[in-house]
Structures are given as C-alpha cells and as structure tokens.
PDB file of N, CA and C in Angstrom:
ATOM      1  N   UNK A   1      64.973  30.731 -39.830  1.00  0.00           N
ATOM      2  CA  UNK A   1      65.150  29.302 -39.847  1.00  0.00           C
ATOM      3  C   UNK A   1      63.795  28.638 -40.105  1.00  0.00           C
ATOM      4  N   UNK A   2      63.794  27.567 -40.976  1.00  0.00           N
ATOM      5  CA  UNK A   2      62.652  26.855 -41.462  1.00  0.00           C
ATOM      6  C   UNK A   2      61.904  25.730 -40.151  1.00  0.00           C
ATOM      7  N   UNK A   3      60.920  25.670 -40.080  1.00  0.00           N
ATOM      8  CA  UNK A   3      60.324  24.822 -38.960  1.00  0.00           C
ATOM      9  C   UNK A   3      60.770  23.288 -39.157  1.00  0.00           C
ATOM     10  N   UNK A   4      61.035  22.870 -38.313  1.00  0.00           N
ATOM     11  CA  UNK A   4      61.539  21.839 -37.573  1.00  0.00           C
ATOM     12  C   UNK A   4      61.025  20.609 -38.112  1.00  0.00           C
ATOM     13  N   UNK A   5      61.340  19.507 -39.029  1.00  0.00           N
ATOM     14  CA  UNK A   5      60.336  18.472 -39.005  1.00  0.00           C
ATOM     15  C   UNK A   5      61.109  17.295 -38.233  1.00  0.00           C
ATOM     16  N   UNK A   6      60.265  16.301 -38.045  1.00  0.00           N
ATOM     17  CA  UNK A   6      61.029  14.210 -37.300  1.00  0.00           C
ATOM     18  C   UNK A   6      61.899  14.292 -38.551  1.00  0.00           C
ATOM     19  N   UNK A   7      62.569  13.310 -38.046  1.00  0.00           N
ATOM     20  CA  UNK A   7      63.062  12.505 -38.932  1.00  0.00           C
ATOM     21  C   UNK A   7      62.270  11.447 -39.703  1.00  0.00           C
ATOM     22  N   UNK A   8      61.002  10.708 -38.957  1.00  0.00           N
ATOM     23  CA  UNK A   8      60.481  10.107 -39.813  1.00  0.00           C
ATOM     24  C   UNK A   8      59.537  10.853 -40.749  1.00  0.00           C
ATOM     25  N   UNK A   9      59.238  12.120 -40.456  1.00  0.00           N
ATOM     26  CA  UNK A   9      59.061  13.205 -41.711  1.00  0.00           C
ATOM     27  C   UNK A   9      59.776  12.915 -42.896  1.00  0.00           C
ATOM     28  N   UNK A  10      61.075  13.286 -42.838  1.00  0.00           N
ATOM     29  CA  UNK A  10      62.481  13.170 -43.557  1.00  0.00           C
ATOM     30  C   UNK A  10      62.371  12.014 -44.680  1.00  0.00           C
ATOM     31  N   UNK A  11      62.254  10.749 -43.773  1.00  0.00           N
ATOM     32  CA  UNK A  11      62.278   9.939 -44.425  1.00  0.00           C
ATOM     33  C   UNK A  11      60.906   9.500 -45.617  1.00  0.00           C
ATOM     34  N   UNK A  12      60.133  10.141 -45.567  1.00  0.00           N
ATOM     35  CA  UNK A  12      59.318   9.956 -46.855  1.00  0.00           C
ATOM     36  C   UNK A  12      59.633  10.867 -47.867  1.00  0.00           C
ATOM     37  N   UNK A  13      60.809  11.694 -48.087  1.00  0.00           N
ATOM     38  CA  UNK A  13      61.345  12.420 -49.244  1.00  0.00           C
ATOM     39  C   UNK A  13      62.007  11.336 -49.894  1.00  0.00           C
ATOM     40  N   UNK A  14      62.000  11.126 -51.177  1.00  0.00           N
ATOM     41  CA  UNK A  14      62.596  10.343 -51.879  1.00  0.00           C
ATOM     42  C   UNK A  14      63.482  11.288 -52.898  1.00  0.00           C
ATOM     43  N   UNK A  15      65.057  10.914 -52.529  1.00  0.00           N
ATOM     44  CA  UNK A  15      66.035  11.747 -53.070  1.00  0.00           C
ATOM     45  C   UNK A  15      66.910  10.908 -53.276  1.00  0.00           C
ATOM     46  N   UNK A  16      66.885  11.049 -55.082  1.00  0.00           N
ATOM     47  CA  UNK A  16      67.895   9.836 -55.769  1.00  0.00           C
ATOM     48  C   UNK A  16      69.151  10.851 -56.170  1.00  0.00           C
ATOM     49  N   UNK A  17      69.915   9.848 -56.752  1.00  0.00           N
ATOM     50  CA  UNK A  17      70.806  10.290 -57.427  1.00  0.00           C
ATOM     51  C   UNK A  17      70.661  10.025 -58.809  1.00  0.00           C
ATOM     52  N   UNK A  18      70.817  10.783 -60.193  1.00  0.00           N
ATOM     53  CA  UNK A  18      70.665  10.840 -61.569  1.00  0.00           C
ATOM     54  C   UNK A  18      71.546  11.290 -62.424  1.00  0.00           C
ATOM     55  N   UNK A  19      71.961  10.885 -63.596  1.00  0.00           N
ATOM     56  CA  UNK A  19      72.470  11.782 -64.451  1.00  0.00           C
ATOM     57  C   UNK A  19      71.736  11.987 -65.609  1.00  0.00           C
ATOM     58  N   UNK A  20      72.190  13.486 -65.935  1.00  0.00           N
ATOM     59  CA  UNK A  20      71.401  14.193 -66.784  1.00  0.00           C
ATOM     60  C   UNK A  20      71.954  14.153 -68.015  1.00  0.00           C
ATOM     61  N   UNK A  21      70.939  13.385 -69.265  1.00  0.00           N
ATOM     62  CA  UNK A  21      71.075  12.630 -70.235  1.00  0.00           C
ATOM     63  C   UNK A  21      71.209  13.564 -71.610  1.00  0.00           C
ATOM     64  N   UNK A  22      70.263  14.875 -71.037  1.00  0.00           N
ATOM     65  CA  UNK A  22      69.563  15.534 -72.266  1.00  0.00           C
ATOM     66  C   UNK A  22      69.362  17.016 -71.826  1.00  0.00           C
ATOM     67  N   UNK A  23      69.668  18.149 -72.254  1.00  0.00           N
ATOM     68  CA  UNK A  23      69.099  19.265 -71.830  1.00  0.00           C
ATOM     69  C   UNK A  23      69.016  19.802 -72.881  1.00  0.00           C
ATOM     70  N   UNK A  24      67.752  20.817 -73.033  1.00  0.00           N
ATOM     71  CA  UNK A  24      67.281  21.426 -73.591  1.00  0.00           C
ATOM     72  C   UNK A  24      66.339  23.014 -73.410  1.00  0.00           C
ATOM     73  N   UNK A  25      66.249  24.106 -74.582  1.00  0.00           N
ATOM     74  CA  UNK A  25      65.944  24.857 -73.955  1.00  0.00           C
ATOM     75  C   UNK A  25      64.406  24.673 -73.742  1.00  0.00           C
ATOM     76  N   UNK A  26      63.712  25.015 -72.877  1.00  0.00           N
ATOM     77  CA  UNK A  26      62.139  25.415 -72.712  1.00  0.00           C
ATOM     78  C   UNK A  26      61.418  26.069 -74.109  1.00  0.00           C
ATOM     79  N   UNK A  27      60.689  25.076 -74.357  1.00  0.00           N
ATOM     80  CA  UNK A  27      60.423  26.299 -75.990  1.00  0.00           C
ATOM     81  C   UNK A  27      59.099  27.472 -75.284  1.00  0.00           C
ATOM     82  N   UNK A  28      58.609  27.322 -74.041  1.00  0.00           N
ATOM     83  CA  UNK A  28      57.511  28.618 -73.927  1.00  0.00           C
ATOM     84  C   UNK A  28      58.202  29.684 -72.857  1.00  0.00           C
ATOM     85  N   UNK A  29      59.465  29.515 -72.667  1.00  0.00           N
ATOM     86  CA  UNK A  29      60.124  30.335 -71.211  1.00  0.00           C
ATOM     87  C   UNK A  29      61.492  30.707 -71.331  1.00  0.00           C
ATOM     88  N   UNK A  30      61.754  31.729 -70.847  1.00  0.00           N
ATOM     89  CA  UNK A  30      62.933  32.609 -70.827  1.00  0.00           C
ATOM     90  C   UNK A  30      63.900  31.732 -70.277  1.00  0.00           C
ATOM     91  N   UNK A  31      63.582  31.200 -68.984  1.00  0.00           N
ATOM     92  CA  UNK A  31      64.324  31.217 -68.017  1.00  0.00           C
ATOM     93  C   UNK A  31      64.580  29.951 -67.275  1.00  0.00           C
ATOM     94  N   UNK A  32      63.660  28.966 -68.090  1.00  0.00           N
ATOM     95  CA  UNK A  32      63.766  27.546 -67.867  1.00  0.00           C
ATOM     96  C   UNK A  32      64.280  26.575 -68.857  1.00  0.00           C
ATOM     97  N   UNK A  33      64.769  25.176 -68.322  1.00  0.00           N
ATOM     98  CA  UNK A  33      65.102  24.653 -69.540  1.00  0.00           C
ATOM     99  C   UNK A  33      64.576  23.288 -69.122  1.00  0.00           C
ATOM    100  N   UNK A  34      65.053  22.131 -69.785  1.00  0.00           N
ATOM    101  CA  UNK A  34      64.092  20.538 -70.076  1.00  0.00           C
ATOM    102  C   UNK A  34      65.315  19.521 -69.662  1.00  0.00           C
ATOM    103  N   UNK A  35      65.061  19.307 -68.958  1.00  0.00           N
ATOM    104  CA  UNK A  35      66.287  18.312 -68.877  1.00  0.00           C
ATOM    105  C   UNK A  35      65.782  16.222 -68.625  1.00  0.00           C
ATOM    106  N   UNK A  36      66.719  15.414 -69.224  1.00  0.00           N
ATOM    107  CA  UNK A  36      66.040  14.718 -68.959  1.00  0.00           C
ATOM    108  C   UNK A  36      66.880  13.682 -68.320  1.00  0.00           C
ATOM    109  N   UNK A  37      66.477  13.080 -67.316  1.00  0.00           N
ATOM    110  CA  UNK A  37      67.599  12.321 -66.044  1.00  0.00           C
ATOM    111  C   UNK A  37      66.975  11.196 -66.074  1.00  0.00           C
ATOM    112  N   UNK A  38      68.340   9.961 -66.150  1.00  0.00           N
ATOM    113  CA  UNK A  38      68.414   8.561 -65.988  1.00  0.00           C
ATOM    114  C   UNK A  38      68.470   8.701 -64.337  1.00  0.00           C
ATOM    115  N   UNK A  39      67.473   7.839 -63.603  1.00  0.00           N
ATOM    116  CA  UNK A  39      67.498   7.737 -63.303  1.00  0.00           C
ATOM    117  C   UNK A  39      67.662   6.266 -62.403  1.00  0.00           C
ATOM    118  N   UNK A  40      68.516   5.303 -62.975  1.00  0.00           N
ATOM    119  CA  UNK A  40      68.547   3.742 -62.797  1.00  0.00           C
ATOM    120  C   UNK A  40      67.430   3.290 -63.588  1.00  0.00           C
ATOM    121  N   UNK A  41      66.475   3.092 -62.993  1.00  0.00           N
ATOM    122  CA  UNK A  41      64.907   2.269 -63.582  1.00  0.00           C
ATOM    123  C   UNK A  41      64.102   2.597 -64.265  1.00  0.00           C
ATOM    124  N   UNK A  42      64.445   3.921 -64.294  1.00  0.00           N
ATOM    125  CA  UNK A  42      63.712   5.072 -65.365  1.00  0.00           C
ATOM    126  C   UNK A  42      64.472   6.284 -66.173  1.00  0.00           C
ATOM    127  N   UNK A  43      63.626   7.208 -66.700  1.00  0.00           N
ATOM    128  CA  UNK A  43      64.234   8.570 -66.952  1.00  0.00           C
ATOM    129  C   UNK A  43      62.731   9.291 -66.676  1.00  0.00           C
ATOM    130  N   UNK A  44      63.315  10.660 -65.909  1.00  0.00           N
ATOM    131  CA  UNK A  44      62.190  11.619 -65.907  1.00  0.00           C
ATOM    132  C   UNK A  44      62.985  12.805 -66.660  1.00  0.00           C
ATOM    133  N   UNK A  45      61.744  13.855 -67.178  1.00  0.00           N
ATOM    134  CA  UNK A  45      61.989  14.777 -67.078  1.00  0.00           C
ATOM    135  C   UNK A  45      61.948  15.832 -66.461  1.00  0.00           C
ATOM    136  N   UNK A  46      62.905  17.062 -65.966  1.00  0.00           N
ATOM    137  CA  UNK A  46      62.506  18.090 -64.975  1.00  0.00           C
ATOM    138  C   UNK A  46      62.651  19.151 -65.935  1.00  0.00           C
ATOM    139  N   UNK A  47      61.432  19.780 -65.409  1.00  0.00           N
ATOM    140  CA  UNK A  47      61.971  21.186 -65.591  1.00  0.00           C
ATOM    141  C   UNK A  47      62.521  22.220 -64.819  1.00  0.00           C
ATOM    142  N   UNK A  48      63.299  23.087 -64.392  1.00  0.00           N
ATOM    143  CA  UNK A  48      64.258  23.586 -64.302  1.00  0.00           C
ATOM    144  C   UNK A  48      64.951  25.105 -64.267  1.00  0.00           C
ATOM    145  N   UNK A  49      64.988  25.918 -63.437  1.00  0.00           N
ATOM    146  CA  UNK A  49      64.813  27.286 -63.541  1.00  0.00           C
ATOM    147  C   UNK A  49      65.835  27.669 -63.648  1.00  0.00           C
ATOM    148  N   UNK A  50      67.144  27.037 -64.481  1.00  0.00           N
ATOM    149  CA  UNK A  50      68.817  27.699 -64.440  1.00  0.00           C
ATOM    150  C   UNK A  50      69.537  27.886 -65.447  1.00  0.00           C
ATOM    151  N   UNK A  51      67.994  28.187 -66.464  1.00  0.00           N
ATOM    152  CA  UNK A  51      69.355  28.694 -67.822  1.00  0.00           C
ATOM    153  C   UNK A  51      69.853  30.138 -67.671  1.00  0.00           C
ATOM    154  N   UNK A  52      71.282  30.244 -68.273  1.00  0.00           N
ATOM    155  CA  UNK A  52      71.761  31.301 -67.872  1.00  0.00           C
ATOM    156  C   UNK A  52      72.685  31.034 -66.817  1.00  0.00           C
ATOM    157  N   UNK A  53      72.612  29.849 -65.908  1.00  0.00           N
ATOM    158  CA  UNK A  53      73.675  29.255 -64.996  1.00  0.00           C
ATOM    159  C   UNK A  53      74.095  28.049 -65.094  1.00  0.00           C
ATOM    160  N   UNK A  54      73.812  27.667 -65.991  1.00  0.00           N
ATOM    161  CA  UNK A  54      74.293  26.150 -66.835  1.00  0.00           C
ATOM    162  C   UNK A  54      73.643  25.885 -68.423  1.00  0.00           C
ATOM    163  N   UNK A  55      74.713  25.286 -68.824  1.00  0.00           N
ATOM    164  CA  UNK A  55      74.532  25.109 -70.244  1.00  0.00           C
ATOM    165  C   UNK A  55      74.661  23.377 -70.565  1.00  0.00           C
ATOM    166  N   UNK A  56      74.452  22.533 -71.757  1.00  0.00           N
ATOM    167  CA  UNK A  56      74.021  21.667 -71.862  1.00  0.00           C
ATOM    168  C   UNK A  56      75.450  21.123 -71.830  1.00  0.00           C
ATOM    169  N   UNK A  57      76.392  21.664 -72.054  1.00  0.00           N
ATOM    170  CA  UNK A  57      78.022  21.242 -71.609  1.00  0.00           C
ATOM    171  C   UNK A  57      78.520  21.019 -70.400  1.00  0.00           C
ATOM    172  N   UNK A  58      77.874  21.707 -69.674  1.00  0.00           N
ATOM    173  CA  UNK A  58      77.816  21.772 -68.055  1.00  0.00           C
ATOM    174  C   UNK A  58      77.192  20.463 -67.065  1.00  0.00           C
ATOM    175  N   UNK A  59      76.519  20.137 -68.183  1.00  0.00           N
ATOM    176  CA  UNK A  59      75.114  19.116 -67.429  1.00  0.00           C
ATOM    177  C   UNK A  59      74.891  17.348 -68.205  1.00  0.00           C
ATOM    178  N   UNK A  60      75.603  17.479 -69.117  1.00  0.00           N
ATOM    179  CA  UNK A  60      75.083  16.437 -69.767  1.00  0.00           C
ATOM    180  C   UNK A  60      76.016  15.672 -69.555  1.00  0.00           C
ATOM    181  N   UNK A  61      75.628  14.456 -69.249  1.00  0.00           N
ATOM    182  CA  UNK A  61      76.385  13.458 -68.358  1.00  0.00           C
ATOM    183  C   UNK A  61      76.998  13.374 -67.020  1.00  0.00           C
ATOM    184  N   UNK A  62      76.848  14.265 -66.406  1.00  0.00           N
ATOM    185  CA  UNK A  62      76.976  14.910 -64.945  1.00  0.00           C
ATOM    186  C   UNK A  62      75.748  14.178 -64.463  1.00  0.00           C
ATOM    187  N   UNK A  63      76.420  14.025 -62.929  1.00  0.00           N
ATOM    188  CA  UNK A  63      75.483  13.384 -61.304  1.00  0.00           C
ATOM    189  C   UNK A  63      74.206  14.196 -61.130  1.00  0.00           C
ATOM    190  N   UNK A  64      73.258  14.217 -60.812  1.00  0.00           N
ATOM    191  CA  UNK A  64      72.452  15.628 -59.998  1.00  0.00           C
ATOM    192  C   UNK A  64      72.101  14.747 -58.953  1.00  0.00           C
ATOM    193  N   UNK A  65      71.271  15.506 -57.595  1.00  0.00           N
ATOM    194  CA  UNK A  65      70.395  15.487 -56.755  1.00  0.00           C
ATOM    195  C   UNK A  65      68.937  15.480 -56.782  1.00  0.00           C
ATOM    196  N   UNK A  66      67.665  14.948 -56.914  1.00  0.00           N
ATOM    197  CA  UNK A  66      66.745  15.027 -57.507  1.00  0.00           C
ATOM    198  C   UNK A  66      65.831  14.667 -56.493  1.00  0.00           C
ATOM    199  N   UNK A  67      64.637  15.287 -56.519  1.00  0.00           N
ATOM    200  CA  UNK A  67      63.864  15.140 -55.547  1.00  0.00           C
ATOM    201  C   UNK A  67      62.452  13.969 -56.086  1.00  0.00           C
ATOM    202  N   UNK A  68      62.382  12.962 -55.940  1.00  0.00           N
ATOM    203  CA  UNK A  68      61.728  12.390 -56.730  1.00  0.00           C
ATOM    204  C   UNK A  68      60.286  12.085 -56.748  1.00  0.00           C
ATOM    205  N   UNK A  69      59.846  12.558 -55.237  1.00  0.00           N
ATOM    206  CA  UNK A  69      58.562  11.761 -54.812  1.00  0.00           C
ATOM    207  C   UNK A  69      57.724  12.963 -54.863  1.00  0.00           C
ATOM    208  N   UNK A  70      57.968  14.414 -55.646  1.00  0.00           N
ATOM    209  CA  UNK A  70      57.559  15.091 -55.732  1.00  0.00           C
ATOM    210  C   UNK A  70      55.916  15.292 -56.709  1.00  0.00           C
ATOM    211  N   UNK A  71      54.806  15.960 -56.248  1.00  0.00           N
ATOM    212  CA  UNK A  71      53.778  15.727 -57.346  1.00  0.00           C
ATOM    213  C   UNK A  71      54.433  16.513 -58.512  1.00  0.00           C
ATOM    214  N   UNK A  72      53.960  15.427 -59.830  1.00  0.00           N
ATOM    215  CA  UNK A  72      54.469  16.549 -60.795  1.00  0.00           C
ATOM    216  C   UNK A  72      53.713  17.503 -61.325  1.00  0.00           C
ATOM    217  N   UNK A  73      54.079  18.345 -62.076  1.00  0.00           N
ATOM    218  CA  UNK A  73      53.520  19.783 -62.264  1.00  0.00           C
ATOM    219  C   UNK A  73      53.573  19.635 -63.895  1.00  0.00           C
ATOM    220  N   UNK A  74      52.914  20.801 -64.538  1.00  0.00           N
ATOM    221  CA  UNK A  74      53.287  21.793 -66.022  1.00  0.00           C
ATOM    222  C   UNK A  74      53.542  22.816 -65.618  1.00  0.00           C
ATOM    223  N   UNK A  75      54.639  22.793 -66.183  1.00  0.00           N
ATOM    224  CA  UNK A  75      55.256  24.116 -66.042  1.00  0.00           C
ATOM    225  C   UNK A  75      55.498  24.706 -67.359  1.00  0.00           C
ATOM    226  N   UNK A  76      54.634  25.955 -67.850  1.00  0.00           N
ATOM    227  CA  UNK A  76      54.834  26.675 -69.298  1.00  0.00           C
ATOM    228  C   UNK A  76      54.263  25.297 -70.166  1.00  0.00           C
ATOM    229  N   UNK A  77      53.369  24.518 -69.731  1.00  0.00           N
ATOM    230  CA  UNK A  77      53.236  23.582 -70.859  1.00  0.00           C
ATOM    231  C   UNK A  77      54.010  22.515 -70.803  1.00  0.00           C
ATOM    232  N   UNK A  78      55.170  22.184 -70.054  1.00  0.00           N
ATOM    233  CA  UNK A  78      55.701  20.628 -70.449  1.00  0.00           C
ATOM    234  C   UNK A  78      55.749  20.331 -68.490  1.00  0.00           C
ATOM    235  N   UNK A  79      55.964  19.070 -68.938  1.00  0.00           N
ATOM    236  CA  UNK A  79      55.166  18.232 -67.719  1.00  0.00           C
ATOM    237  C   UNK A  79      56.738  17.941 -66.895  1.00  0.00           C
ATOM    238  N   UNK A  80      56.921  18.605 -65.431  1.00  0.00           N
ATOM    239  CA  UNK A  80      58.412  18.065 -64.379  1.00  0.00           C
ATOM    240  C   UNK A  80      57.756  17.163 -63.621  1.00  0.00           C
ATOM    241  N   UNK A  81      58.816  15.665 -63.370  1.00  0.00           N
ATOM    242  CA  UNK A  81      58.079  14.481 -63.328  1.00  0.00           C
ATOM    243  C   UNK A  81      59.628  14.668 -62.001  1.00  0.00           C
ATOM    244  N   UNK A  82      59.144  15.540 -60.766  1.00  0.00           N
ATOM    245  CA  UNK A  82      60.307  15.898 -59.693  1.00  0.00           C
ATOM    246  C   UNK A  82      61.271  17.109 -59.457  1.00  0.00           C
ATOM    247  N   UNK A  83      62.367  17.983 -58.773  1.00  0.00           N
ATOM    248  CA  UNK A  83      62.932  18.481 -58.661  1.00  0.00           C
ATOM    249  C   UNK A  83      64.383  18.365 -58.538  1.00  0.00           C
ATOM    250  N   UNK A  84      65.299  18.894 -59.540  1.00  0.00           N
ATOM    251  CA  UNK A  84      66.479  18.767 -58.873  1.00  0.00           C
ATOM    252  C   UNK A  84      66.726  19.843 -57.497  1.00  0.00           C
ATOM    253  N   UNK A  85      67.874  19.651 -57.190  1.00  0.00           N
ATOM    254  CA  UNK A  85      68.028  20.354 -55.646  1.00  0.00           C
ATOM    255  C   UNK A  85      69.057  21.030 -56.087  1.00  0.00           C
ATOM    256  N   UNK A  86      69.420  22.519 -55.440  1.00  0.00           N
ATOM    257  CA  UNK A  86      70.825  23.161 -55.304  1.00  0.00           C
ATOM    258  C   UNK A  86      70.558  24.172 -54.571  1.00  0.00           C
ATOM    259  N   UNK A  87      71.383  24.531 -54.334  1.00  0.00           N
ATOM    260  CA  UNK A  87      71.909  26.134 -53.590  1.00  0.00           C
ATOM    261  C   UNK A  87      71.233  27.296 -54.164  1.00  0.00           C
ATOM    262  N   UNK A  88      70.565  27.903 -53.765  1.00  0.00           N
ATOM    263  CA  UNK A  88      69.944  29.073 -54.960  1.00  0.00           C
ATOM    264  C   UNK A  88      70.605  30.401 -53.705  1.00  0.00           C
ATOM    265  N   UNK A  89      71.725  31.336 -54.361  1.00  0.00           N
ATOM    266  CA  UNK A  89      71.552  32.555 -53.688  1.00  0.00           C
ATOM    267  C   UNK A  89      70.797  33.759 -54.680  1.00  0.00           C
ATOM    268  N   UNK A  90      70.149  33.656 -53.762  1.00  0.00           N
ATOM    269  CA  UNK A  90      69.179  35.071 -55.103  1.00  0.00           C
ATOM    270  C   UNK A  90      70.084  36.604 -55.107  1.00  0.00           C
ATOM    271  N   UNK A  91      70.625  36.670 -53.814  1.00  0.00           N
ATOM    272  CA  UNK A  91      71.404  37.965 -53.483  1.00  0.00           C
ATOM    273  C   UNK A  91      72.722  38.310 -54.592  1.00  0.00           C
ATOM    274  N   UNK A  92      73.278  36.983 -55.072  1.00  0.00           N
ATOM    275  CA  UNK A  92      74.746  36.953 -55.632  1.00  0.00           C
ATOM    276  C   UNK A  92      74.039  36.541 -56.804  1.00  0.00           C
ATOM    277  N   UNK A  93      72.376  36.026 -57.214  1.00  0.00           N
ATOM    278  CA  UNK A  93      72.479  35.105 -58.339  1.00  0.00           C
ATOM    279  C   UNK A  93      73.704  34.117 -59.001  1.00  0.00           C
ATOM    280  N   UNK A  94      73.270  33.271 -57.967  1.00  0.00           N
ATOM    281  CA  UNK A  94      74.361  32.160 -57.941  1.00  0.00           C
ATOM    282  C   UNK A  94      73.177  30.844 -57.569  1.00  0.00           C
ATOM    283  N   UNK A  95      73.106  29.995 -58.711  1.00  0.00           N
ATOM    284  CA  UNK A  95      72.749  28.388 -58.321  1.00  0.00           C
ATOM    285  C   UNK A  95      73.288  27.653 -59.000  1.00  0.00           C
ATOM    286  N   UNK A  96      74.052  26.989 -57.580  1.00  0.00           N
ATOM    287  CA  UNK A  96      75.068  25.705 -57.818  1.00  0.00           C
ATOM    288  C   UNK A  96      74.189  24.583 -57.229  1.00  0.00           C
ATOM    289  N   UNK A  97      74.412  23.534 -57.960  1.00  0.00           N
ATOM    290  CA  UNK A  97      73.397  22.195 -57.898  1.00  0.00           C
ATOM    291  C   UNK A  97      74.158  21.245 -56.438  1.00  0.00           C
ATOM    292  N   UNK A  98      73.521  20.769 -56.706  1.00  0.00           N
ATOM    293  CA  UNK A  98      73.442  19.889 -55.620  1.00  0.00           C
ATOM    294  C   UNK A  98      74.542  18.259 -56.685  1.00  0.00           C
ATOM    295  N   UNK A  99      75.753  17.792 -56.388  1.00  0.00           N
ATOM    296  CA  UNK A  99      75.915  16.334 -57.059  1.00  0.00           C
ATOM    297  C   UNK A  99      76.752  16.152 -55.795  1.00  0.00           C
ATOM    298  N   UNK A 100      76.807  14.761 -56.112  1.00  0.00           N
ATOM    299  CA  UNK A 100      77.601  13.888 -55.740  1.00  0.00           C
ATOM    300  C   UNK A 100      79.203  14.043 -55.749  1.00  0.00           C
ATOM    301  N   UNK A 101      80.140  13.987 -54.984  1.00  0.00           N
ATOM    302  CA  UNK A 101      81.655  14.239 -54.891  1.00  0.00           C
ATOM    303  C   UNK A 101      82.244  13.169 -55.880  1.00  0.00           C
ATOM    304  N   UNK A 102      81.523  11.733 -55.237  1.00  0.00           N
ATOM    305  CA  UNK A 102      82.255  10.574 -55.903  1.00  0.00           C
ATOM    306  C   UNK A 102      81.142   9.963 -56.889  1.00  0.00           C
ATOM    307  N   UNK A 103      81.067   9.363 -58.019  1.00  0.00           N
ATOM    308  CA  UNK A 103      80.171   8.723 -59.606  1.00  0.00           C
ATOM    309  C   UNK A 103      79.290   7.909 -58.223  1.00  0.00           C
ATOM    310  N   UNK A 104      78.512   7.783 -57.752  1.00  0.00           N
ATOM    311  CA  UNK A 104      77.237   6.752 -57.686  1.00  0.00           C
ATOM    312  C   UNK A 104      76.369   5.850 -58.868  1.00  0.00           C
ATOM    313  N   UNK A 105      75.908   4.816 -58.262  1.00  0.00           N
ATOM    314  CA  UNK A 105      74.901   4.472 -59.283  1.00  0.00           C
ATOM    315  C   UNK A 105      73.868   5.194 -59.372  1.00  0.00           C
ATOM    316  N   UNK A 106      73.097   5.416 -60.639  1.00  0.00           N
ATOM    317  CA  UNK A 106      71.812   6.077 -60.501  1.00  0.00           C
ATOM    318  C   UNK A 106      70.546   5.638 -60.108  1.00  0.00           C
ATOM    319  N   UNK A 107      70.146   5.679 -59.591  1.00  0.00           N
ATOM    320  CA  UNK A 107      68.690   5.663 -58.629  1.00  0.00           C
ATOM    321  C   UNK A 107      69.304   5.659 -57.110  1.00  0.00           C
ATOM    322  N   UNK A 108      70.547   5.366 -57.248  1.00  0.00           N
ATOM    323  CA  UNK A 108      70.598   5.473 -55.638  1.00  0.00           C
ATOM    324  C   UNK A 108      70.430   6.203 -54.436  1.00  0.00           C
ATOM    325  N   UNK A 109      69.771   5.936 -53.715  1.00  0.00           N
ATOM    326  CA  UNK A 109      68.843   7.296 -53.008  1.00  0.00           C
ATOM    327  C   UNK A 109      69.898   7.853 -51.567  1.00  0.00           C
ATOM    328  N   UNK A 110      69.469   9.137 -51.628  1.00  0.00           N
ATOM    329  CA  UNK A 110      70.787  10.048 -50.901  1.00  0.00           C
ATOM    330  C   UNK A 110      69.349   9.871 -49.102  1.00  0.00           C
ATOM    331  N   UNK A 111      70.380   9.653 -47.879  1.00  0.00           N
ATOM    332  CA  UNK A 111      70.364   9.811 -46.992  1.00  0.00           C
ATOM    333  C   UNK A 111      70.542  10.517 -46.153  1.00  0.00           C
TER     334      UNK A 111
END
C-alpha cells in the first residue's frame, strides 16, 4: 500500500476531464503514441505509453482523465504537457483508462 497523504495534499492535483481530439503514432518509439486533448480552455498534448491497447478509433472523441498540473517532460523528443490516468495491470497487460460514465464538460475538474 502506497503512503498515506491529507487531503489538502490531494487537493493540489489538478485532474480535468478531456477529450481526445487527435492520436497519433510516436515517430521515435515503439510503444508510445501523441495524443492531443481539448481540454475546455486549451488543448495539450500527452504522450502516452498504450499503443498496442488502443487505437485512434478507440480514442478519438472519447472522455479521458488527465492529470494536469503535472511538470511537463520530453519524452523520445516530443514534449507531454500532463498525464492521462488508468488502470495499468502489468501481470494481465491490461490498461484500461480512466473516463467518465456520463459526457462532462471539458476542463471540468474530477474530485
């Protein structure tokens, strides 16, 4: 079990809700792909470690979970401006994302 944080810990994660506008493959990586999420006021791009468990049919125009207040990184050369969130079982290789049950607006931030 992961260590314990407050809740007012908690609350400086900034976790919107987005849909994903654009995916694409990674042109320097096997195993990543480019995706790019409306996010209400903006669009970022993430990059993304689940090709091979979703395809651009799967994702494009679909809800995600997104971690937003994250520093961004390069990854292989292109720039993730945040994280989406999901389930990763490494044992079954199985990652299922993290969305929304019911359409939200986008930027709206998950609690």
């Amino acid at each position: 079990m992961a260590e314990r944080i407050s809740f007012k810990e908690f609350q400086k994660l900034d976790i919107r809700v987005g849909t994903v506008t654009d995916f694409k493959d990674h042109p320097n990586a096997d195993k990543l792909v480019l995706l790019q999420v409306d996010l209400g006021n903006e669009t970022r791009q993430l990059v993304a470690g689940i090709k091979g468990h979703y395809t651009k049919e799967d994702l494009v125009g679909k809800q995600i979970v997104v971690l937003c207040n994250l520093e961004p990184a390069m990854l292989r050369g292109e720039k993730s401006d945040g994280m989406l969130l999901a389930a990763d079982d490494e044992k079954e290789n199985i990652i299922s994302l993290l969305r929304p049950v019911k359409p939200v607006k986008n930027g709206i931030k998950v609690r």
